[in-house]
C-alpha atoms as a PDB file:
ATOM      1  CA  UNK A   1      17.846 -13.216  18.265  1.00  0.00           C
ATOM      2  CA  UNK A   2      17.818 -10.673  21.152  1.00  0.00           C
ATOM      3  CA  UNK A   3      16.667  -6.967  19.814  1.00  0.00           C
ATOM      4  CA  UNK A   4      19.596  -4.423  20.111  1.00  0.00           C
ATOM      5  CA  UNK A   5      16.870  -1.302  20.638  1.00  0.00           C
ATOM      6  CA  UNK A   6      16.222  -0.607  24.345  1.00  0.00           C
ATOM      7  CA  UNK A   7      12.626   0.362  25.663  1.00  0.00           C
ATOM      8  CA  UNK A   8      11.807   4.143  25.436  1.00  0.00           C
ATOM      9  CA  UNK A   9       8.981   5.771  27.124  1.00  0.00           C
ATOM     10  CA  UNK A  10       6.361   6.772  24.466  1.00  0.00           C
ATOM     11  CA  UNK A  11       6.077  10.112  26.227  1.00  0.00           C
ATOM     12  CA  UNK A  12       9.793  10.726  24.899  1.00  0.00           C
ATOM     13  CA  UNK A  13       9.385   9.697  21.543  1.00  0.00           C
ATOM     14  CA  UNK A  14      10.944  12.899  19.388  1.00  0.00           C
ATOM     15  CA  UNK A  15      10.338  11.434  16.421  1.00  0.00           C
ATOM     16  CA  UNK A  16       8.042  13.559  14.190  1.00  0.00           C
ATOM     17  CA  UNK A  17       5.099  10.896  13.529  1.00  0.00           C
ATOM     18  CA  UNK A  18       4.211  12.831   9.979  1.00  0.00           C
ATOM     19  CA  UNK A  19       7.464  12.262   8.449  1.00  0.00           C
ATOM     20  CA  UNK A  20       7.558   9.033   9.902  1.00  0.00           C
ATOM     21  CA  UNK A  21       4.809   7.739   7.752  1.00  0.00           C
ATOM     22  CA  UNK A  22       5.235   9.612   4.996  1.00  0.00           C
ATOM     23  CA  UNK A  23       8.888   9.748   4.515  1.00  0.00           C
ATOM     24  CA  UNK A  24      10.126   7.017   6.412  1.00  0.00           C
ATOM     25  CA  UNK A  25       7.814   4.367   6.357  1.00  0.00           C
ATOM     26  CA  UNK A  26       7.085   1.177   8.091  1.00  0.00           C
ATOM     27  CA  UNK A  27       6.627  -2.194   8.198  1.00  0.00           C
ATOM     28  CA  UNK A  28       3.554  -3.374   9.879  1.00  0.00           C
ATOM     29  CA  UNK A  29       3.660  -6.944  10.895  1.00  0.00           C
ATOM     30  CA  UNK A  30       1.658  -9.786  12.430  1.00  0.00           C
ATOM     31  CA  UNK A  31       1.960 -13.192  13.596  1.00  0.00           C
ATOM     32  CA  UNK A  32       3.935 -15.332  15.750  1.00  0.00           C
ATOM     33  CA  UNK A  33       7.846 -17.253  15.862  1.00  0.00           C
ATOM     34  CA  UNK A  34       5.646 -19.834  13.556  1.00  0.00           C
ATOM     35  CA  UNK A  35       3.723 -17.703  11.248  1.00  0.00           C
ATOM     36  CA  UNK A  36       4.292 -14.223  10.739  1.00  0.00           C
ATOM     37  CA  UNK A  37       4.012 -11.709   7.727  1.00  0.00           C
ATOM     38  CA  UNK A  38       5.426  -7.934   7.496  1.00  0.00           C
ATOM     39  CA  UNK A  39       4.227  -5.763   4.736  1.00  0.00           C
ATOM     40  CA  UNK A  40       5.060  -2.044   4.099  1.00  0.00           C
ATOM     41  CA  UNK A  41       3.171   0.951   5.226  1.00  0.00           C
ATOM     42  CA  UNK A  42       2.967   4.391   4.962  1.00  0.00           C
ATOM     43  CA  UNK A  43      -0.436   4.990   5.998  1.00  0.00           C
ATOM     44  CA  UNK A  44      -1.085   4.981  10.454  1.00  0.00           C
ATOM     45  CA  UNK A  45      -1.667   7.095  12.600  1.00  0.00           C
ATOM     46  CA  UNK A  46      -0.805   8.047  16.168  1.00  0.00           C
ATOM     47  CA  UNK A  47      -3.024   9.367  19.290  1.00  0.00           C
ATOM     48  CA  UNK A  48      -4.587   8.665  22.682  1.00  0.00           C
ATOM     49  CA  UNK A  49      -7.465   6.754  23.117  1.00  0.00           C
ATOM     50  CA  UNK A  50      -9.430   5.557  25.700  1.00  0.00           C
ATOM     51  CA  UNK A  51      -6.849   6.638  28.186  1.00  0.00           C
ATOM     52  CA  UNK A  52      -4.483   4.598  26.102  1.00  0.00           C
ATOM     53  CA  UNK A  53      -1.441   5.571  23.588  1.00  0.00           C
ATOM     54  CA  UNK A  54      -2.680   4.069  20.619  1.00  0.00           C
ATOM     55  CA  UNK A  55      -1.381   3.578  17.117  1.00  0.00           C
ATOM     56  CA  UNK A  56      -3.641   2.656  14.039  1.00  0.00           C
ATOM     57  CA  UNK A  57      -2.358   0.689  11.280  1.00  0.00           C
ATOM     58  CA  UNK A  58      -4.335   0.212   7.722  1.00  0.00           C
ATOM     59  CA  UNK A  59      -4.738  -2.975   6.071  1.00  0.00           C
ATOM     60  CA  UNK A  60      -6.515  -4.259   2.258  1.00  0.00           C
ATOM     61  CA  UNK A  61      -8.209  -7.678   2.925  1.00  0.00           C
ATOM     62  CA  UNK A  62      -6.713  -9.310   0.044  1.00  0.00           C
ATOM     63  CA  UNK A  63      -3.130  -8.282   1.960  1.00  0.00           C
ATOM     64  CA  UNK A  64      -1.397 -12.099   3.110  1.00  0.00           C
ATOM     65  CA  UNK A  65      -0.547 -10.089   6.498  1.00  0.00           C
ATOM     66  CA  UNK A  66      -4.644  -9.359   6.998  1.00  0.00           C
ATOM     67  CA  UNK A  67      -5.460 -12.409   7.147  1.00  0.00           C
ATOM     68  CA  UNK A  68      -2.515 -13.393  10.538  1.00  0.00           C
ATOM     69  CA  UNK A  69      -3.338  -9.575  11.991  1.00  0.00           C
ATOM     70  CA  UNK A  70      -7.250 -10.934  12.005  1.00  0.00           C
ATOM     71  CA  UNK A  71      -5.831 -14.125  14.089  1.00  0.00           C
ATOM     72  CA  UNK A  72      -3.489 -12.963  16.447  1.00  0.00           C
ATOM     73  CA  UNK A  73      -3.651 -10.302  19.246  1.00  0.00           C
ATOM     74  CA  UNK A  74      -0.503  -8.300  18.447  1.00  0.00           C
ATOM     75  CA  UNK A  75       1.109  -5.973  15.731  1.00  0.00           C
ATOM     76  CA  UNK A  76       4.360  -4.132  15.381  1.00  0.00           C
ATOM     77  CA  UNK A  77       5.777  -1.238  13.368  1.00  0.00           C
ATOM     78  CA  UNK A  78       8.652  -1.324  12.459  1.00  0.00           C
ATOM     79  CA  UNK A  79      10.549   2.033  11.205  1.00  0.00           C
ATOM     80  CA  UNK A  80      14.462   1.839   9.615  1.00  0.00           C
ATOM     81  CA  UNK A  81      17.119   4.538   9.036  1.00  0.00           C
ATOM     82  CA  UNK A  82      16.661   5.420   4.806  1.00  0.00           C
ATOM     83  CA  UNK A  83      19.592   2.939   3.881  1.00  0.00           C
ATOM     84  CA  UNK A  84      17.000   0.173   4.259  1.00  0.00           C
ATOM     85  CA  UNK A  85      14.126   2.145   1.861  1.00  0.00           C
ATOM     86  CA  UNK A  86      15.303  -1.431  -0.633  1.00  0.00           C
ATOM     87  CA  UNK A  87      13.964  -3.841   1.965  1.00  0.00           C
ATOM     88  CA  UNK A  88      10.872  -1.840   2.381  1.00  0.00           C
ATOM     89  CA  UNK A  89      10.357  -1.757  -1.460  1.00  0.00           C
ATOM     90  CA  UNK A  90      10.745  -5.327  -1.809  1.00  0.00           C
ATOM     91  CA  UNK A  91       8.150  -6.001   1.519  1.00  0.00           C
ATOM     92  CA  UNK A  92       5.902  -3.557  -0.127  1.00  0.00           C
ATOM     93  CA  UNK A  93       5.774  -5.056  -3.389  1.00  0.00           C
ATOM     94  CA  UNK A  94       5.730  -8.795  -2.824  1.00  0.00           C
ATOM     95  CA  UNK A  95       3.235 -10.913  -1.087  1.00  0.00           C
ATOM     96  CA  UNK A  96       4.424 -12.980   1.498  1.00  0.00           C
ATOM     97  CA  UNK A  97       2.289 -16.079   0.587  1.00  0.00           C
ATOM     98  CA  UNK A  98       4.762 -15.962  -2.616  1.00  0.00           C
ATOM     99  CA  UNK A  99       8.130 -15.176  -1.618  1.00  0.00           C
ATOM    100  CA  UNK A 100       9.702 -15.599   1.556  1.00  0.00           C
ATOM    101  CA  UNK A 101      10.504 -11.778   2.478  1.00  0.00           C
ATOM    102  CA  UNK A 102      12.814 -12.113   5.104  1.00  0.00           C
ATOM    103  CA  UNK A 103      15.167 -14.407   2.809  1.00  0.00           C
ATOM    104  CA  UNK A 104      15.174 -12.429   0.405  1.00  0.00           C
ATOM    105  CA  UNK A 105      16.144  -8.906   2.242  1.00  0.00           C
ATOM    106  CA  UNK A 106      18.244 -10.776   4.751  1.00  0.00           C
ATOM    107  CA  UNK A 107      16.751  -8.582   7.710  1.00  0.00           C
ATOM    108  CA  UNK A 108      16.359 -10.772  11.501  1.00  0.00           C
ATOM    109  CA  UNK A 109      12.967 -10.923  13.007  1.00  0.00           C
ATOM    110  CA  UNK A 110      12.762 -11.048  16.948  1.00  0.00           C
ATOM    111  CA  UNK A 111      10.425 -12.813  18.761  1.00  0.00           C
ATOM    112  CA  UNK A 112       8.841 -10.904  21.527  1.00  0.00           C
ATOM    113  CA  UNK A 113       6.849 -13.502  23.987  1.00  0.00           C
ATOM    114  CA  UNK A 114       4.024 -11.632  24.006  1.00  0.00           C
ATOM    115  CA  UNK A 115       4.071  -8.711  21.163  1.00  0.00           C
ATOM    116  CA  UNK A 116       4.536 -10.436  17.994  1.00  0.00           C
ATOM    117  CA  UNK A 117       7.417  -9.876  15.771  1.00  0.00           C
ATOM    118  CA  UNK A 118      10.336  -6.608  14.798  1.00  0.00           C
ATOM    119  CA  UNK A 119      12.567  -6.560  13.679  1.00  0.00           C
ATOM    120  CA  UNK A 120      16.749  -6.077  15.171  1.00  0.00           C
ATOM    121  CA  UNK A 121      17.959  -3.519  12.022  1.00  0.00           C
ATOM    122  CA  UNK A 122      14.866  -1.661  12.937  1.00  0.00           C
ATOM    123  CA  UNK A 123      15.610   2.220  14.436  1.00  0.00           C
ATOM    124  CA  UNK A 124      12.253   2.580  16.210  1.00  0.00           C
ATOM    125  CA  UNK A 125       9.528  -0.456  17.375  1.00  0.00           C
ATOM    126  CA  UNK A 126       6.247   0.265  18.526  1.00  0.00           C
ATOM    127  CA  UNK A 127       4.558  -2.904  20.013  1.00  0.00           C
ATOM    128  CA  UNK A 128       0.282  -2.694  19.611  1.00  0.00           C
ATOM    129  CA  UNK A 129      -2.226  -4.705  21.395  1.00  0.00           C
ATOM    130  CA  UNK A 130      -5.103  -5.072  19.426  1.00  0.00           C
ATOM    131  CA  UNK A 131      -8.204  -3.017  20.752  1.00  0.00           C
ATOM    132  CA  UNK A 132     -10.563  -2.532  18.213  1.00  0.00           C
ATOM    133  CA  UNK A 133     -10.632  -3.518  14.371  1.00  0.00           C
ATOM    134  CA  UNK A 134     -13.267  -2.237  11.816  1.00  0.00           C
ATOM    135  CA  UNK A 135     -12.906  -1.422   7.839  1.00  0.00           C
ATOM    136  CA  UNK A 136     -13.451   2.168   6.183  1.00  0.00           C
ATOM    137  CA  UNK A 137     -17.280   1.916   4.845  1.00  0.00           C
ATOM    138  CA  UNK A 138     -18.418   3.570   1.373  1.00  0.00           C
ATOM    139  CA  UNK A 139     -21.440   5.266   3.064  1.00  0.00           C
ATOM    140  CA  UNK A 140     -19.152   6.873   5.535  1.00  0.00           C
ATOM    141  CA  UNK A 141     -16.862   9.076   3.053  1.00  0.00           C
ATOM    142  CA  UNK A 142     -17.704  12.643   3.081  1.00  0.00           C
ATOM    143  CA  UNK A 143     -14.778  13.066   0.552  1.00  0.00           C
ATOM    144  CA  UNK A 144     -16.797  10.754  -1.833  1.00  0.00           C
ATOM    145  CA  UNK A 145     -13.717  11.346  -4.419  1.00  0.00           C
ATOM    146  CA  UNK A 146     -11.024   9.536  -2.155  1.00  0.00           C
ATOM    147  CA  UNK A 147     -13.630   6.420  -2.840  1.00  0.00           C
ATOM    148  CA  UNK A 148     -12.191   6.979  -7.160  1.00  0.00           C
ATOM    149  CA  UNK A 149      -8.901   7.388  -5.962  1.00  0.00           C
ATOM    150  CA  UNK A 150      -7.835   5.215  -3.497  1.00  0.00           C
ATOM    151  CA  UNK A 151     -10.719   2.338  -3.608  1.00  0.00           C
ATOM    152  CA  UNK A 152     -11.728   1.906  -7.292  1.00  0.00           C
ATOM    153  CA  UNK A 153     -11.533  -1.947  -6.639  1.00  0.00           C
ATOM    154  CA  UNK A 154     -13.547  -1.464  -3.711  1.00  0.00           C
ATOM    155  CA  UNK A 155     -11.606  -2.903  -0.949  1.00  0.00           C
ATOM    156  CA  UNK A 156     -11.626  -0.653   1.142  1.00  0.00           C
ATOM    157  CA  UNK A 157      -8.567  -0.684   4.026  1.00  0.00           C
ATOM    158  CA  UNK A 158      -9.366  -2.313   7.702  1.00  0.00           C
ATOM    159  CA  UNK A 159      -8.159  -0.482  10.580  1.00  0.00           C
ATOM    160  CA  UNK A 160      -6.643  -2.121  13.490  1.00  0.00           C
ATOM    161  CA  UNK A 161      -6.001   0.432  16.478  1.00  0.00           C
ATOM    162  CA  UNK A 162      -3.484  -0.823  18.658  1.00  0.00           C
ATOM    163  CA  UNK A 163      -2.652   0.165  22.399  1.00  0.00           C
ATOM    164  CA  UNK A 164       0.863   0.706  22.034  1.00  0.00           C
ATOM    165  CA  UNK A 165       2.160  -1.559  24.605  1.00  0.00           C
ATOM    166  CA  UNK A 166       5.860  -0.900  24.640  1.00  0.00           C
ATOM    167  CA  UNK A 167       8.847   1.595  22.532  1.00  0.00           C
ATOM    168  CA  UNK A 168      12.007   0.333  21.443  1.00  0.00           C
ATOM    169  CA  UNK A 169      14.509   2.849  19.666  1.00  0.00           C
ATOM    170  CA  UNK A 170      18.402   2.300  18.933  1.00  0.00           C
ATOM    171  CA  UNK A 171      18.413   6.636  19.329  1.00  0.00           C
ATOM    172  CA  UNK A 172      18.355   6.706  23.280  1.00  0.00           C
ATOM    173  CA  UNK A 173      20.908   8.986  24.419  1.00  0.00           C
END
């Protein structure tokens, strides 16, 4: 299936990036047309590095979609208008090597040749090229109590920045 969102130029993205994490969500996804995962975020973050527009997304190792973003060069995230907050409930709290997530919430993946995977009911795609991955380390914390909060089971998130290769939104005007 052909994606209805059209390419936007990142510099024009209006879209406030705190509310889209913490309010909206996203579904971070790897893999190719014959293996893919999505799972449900709401932890990223956004910036320029290296010259680059990057985006960072936050993975647990035992996660099914760690294990394709370790084997494949390219993410997405995907964000959706607040009717679809029941698809990303269901992607966030099922593991793909289970359940088949996309029959089960009915959305369409589509197949970019060379950026992985988004989705068509998506309002706002941001295709990554993997440029550096690395995990959060215990020694590093200055905030030593995040390590009780978030980490008790010590596995501790991988990062994967991303340069953000291309912008698709169904909002151009």
């Amino acid at each position: 299936m052909e994606s209805k969102l059209k390419p936007l130029d990142i510099k024009n993205l209006n879209d406030n990036v705190f509310s889209l994490l913490k309010d909206d969500w996203m579904l971070l996804t790897a893999g190719t047309r014959e293996l893919f995962n999505t799972m449900t975020a709401s932890w990223g973050a956004f910036g320029m590095l290296w010259n680059k527009p990057i985006a960072i997304g936050f993975i647990r190792p035992q996660r099914y979609t760690f294990d394709i973003a370790n084997q494949t060069e390219h993410f997405t995230l995907s964000f959706f208008s607040h009717d679809y907050r029941k698809v990303l409930n269901f992607c966030g709290s099922h593991s793909g090597r289970e359940v088949d997530k996309i029959a089960q919430t009915g959305i369409t993946p589509v197949f970019s040749e060379n950026s992985g995977v988004h989705f068509s009911e998506a309002r706002l795609v941001l295709e990554c090229k993997k440029l550096y991955v690395d995990e959060l380390k215990p020694e590093n914390f200055f905030a030593t109590n995040l390590i009780k909060e978030f980490y008790p089971q010590n596995d501790f998130h991988h990062f994967f920045i991303g340069e953000i290769t291309n912008c698709l939104s169904s909002n151009i005007r």
